[in-house]
Protein backbone atom coordinates (compact mmCIF):
# COMPACT_ATOMS: atom_id res chain seq x y z
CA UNK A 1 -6.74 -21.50 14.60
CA UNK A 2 -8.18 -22.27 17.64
CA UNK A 3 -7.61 -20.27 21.10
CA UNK A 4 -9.05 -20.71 24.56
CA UNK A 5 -9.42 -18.24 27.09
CA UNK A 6 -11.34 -18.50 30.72
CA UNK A 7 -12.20 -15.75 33.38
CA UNK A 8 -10.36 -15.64 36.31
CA UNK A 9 -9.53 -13.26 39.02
CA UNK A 10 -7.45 -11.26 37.25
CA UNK A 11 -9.02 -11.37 33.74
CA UNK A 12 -9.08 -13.40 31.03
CA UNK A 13 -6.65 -16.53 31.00
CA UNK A 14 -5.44 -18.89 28.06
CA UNK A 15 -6.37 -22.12 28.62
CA UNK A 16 -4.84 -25.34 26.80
CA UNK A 17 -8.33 -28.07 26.89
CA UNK A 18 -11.86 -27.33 26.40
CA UNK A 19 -13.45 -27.07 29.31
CA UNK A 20 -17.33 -25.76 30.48
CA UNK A 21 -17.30 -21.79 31.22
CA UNK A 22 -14.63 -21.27 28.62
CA UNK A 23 -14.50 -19.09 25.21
CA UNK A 24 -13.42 -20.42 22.49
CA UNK A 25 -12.17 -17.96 19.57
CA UNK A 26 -12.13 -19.69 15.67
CA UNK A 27 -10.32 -18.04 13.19
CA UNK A 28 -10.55 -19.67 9.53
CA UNK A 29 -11.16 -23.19 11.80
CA UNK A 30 -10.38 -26.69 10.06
CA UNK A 31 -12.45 -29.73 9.62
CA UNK A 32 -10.83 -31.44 12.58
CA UNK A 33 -11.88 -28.30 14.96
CA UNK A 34 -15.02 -27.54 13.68
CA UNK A 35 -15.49 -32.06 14.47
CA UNK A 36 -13.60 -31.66 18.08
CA UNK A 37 -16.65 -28.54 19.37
CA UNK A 38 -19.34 -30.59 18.05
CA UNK A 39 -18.52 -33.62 19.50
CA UNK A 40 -17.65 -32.20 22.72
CA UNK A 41 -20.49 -29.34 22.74
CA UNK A 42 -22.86 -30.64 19.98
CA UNK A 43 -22.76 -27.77 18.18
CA UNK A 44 -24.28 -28.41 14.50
CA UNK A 45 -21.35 -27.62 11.93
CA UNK A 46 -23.38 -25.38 10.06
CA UNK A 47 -23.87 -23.10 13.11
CA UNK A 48 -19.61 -23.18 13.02
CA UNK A 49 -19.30 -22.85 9.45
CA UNK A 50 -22.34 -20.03 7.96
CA UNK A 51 -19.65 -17.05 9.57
CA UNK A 52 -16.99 -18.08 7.25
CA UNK A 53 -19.27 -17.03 4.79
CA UNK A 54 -17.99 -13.61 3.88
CA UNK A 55 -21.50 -12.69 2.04
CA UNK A 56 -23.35 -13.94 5.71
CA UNK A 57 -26.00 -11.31 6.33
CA UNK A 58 -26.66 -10.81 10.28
CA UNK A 59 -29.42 -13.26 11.58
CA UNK A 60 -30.07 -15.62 14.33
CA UNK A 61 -30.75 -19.58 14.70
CA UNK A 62 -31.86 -21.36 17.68
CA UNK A 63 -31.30 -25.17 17.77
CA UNK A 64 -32.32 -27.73 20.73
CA UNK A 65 -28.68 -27.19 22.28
CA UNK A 66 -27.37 -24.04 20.92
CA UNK A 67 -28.02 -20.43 19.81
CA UNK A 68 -26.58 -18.79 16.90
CA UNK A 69 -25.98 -14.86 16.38
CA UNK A 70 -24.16 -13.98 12.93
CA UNK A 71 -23.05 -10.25 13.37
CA UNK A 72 -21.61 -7.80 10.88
CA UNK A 73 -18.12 -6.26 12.46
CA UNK A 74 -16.31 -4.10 10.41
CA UNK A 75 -12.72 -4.54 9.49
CA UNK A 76 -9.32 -2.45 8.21
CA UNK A 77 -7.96 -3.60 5.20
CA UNK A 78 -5.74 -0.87 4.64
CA UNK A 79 -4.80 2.24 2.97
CA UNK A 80 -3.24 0.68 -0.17
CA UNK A 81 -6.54 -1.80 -0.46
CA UNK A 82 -9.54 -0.96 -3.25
CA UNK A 83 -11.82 -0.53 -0.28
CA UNK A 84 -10.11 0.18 3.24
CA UNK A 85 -13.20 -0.59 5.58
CA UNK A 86 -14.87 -3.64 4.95
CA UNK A 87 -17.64 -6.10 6.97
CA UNK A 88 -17.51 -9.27 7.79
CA UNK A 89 -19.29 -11.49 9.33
CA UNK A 90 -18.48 -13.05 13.01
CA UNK A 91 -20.32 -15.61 14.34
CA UNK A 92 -21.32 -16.27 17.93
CA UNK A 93 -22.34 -19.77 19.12
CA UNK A 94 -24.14 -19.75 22.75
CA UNK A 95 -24.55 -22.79 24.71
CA UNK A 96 -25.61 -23.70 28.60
CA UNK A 97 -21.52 -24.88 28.61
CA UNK A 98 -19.27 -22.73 25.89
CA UNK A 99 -19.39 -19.18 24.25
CA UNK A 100 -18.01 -19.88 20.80
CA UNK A 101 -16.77 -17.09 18.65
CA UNK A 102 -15.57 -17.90 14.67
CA UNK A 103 -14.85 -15.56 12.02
CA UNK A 104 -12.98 -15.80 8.36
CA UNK A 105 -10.63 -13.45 9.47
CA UNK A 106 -8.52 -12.49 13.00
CA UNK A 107 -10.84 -8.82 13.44
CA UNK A 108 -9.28 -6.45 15.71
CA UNK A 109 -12.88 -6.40 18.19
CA UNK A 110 -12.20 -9.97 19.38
CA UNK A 111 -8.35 -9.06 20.10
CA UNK A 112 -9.55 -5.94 21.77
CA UNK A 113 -11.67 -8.92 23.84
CA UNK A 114 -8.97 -11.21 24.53
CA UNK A 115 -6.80 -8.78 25.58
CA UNK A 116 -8.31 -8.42 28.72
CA UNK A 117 -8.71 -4.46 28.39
CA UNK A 118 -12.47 -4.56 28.68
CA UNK A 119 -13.96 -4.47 32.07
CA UNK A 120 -16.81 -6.61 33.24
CA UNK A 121 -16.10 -9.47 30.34
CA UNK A 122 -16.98 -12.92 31.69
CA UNK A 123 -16.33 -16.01 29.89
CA UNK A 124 -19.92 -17.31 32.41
CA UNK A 125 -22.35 -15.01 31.80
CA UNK A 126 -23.45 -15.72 28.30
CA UNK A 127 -25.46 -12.95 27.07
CA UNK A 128 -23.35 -10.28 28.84
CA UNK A 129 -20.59 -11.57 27.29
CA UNK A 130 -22.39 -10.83 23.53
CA UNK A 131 -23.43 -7.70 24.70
CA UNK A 132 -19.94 -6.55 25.60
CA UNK A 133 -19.14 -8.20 22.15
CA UNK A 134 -22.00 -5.83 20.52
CA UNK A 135 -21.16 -2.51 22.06
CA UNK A 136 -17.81 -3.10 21.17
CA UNK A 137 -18.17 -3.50 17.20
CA UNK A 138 -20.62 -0.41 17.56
CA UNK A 139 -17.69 1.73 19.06
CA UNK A 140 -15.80 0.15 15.58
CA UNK A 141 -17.86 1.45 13.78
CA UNK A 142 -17.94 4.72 15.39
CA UNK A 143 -13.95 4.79 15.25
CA UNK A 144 -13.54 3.45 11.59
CA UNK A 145 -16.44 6.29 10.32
CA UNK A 146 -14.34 9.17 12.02
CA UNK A 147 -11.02 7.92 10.72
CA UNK A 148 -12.76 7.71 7.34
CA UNK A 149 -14.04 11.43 8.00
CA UNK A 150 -10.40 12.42 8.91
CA UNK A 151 -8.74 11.15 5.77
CA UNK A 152 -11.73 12.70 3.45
CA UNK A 153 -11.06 16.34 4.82
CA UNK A 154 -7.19 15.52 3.93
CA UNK A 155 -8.64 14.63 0.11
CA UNK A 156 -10.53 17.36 0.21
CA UNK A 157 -7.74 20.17 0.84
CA UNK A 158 -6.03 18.39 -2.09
CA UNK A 159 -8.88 17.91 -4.25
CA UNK A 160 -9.17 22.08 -3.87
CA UNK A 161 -6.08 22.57 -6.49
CA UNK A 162 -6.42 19.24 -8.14
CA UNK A 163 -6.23 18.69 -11.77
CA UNK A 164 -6.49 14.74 -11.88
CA UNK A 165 -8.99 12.27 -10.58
CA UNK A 166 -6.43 10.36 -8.56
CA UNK A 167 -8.15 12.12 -5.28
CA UNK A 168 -11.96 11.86 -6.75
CA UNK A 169 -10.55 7.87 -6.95
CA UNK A 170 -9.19 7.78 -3.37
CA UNK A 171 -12.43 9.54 -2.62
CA UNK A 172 -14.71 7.05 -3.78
CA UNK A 173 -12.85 3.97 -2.13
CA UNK A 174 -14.23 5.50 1.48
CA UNK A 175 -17.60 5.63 -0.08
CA UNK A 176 -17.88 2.15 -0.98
CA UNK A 177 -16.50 1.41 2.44
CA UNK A 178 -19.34 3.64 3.95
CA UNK A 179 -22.23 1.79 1.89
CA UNK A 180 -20.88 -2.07 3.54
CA UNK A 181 -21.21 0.21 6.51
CA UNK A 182 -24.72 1.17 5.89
CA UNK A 183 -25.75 -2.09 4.82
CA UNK A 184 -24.34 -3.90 7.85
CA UNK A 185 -25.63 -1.96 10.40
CA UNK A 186 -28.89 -1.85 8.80
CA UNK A 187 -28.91 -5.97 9.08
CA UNK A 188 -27.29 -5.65 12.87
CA UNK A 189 -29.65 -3.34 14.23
CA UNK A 190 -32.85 -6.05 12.82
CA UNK A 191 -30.53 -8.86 14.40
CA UNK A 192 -30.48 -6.92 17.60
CA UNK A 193 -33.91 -6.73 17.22
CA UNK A 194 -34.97 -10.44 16.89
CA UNK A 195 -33.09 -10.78 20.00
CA UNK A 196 -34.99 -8.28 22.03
CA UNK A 197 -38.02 -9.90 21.05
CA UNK A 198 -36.72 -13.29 21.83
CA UNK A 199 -36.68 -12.13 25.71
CA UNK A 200 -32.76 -12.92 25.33
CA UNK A 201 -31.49 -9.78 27.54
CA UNK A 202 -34.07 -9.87 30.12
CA UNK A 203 -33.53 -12.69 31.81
CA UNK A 204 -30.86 -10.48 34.01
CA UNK A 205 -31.64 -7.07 34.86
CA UNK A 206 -28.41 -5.97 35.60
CA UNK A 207 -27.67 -6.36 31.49
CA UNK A 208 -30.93 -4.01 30.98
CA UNK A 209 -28.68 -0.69 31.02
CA UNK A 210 -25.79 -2.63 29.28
CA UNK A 211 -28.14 -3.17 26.73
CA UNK A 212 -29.75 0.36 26.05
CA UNK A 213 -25.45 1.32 25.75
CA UNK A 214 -25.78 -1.30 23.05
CA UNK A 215 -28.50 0.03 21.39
CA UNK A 216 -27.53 4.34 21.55
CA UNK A 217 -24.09 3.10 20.33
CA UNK A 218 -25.50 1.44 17.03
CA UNK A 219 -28.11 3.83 16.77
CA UNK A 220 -24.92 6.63 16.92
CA UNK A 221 -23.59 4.56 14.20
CA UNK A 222 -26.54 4.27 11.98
CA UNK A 223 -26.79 7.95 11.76
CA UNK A 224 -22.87 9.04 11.57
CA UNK A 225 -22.52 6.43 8.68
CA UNK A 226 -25.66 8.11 6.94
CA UNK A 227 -24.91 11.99 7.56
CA UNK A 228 -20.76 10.89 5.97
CA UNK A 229 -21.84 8.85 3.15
CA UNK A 230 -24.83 12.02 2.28
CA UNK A 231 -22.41 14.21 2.90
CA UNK A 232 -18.96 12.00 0.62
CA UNK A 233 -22.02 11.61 -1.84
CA UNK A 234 -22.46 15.34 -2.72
CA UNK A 235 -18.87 16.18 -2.52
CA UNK A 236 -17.69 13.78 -5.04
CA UNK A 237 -20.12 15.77 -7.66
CA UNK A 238 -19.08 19.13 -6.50
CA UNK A 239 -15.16 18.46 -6.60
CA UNK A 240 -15.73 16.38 -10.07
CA UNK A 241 -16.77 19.65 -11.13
CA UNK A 242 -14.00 21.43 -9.61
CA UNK A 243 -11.38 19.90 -11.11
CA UNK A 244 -13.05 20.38 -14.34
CA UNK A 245 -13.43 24.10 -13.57
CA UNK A 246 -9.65 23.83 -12.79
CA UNK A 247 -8.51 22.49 -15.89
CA UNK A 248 -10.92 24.86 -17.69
CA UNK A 249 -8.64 27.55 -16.00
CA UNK A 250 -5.31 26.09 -17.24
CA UNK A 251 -6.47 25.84 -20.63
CA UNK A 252 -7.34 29.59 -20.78
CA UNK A 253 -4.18 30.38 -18.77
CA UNK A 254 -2.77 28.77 -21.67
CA UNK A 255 -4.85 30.06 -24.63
CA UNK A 256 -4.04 33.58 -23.64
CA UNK A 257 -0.01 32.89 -23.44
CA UNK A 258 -0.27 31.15 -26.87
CA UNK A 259 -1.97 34.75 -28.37
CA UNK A 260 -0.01 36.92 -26.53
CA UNK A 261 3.47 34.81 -27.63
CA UNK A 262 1.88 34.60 -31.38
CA UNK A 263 2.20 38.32 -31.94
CA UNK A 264 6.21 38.66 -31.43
CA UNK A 265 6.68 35.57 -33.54
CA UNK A 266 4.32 37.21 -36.32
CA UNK A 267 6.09 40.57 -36.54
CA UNK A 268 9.35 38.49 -36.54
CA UNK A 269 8.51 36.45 -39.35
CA UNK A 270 7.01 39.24 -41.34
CA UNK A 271 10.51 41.26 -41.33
CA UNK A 272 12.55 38.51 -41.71
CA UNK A 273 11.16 37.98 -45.27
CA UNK A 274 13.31 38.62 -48.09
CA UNK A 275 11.47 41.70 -49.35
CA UNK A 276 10.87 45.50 -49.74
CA UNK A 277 9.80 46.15 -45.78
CA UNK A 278 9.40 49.46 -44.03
CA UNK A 279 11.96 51.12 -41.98
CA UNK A 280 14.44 48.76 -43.89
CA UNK A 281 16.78 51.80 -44.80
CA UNK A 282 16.37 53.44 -41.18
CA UNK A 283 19.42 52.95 -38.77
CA UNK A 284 17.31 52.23 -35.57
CA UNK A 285 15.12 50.14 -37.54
CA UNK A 286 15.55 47.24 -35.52
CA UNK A 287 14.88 49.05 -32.09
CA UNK A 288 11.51 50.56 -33.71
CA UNK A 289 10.42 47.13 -34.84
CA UNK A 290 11.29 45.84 -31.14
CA UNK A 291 9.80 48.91 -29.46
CA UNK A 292 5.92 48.64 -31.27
CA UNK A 293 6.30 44.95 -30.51
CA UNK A 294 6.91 45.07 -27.22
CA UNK A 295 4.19 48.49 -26.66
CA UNK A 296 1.48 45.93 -28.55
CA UNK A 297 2.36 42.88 -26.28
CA UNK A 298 2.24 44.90 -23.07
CA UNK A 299 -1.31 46.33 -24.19
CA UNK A 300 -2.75 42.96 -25.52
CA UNK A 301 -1.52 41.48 -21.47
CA UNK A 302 -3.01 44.20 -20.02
CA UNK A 303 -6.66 43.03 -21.85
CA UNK A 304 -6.19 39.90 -21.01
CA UNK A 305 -5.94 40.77 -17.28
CA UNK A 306 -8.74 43.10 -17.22
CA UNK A 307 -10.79 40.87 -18.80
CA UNK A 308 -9.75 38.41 -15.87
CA UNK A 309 -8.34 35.73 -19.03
CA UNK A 310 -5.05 35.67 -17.09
């Protein structure tokens, strides 16, 4: 799917033809579009089709016409999915005419773009346009980690009275989402850095404050995704060995009802035997038998609750 948008007085503006000045979004783009931009723009097809590679690791690639920047943007998969926060890669294709954007996938940062909701976007000015584009998969990140903090304090109040590992599960689905984290913003922030060095940012020096937002943002990001995926890390042990503790519990809770049950059951086998028994000839015989039960029962559930077994 291909979609064009342009800047205009008031914001960003679908447009139906290519045209110079313009950005052009790709989602999951076929043959014939990925042939239309490089005849129009020459843009090599590999430069088009390396983001579609989920696996794509965050780099740049400069060619005679046009500049490549492969970024890592995370992405909701949802609640119900083996791993709810994934990367993927999004590519971004710089030329003196076009800003090209392509991705596998529609990601909610380049809607949040083409919505028009973000102030200062210009489809003409090139590298503020992928700096806009960078602080605003940084604040992703920063909103996906605290939703993922949100939902593991929920598992955790469960996880306090837990008996199964349904939650330790559920648990370790938002630590696998917090390593692609890691990982990605690890290969961003060396991306980010091969840019610096290429002189990209400085050519303007209005973008010079733009860009140190850029950089505190994914620098923000680095260290919330560390501290929650530390912090995830340790808890998984501790509540693996909670809910073991917990079932340990139960099973004593239960040990000490089976003893304490086993004694009535004894005495009432033992004089409901067909033989000689005391206090078979006494006429409260059965309220005597009952009584000494009962007194021993009481007595053995008062040990067992002293000796903190119930």
């Amino acid at each position: 799917m291909i979609t064009i948008l342009r800047s205009t007085d008031v914001g960003l503006e679908r447009a139906e033809n290519l045209a110079d000045g313009c950005w052009v979004n790709l989602v999951a783009p076929g043959a014939d579009e990925v042939a239309q931009l490089h005849e129009e723009y020459d843009i090599p097809h590999d430069f088009i089709t390396s983001a579609l590679d989920l696996d794509e690791r965050a780099r740049t690639e400069r060619d005679e016409n046009a500049l490549l920047i492969v970024l890592r943007v995370p992405h909701f998969q949802g609640e119900t999915s083996d791993i709810p926060y994934v990367t993927v890669p999004l590519g971004i294709v710089l030329t003196s005419r076009v800003i090209v954007t392509v991705c596998k996938i529609e990601t909610s940062i380049i809607s949040d773009l083409a919505s028009g909701r973000m102030r200062g976007l210009s489809t003409t000015k090139r590298n503020r346009f992928v700096l806009h584009l960078l602080l605003a998969a940084a604040g992703k990140y920063l909103l996906y980690v605290r939703e993922i903090n949100r939902m593991v304090d929920i598992l955790e109040d469960r996880l306090q009275a837990s008996l199964r590992n349904r939650e330790v599960l559920e648990l370790l689905k938002y630590q696998k989402s917090l390593t692609f984290f890691t990982t990605a913003l690890k290969s961003n922030e060396l991306m980010i850095g091969r840019l610096q060095k290429s002189r990209l940012f400085t050519m303007y020096p209005e973008d010079e404050d733009l860009l140190e937002d850029v950089l505190t943002e994914f620098g923000q990001a680095m260290e919330m995704t560390t501290i929650s995926s530390g912090i995830l890390s340790q808890m998984m042990d501790a509540f693996a060995s909670i809910i073991s503790n917990n079932l340990n519990v139960v099973m004593k809770f239960l040990a000490s009802v089976t003893i304490i049950l086993a004694l009535p059951t004894l005495v009432a086998s033992i004089f409901g035997m067909n033989i000689p028994l005391p206090f078979e000839d006494h006429p409260a015989a059965l309220l005597i038998i009952l009584g000494g039960t009962a007194a021993i029962t009481v007595a053995i559930v008062f040990v067992f609750i002293r000796k903190d077994w119930l």
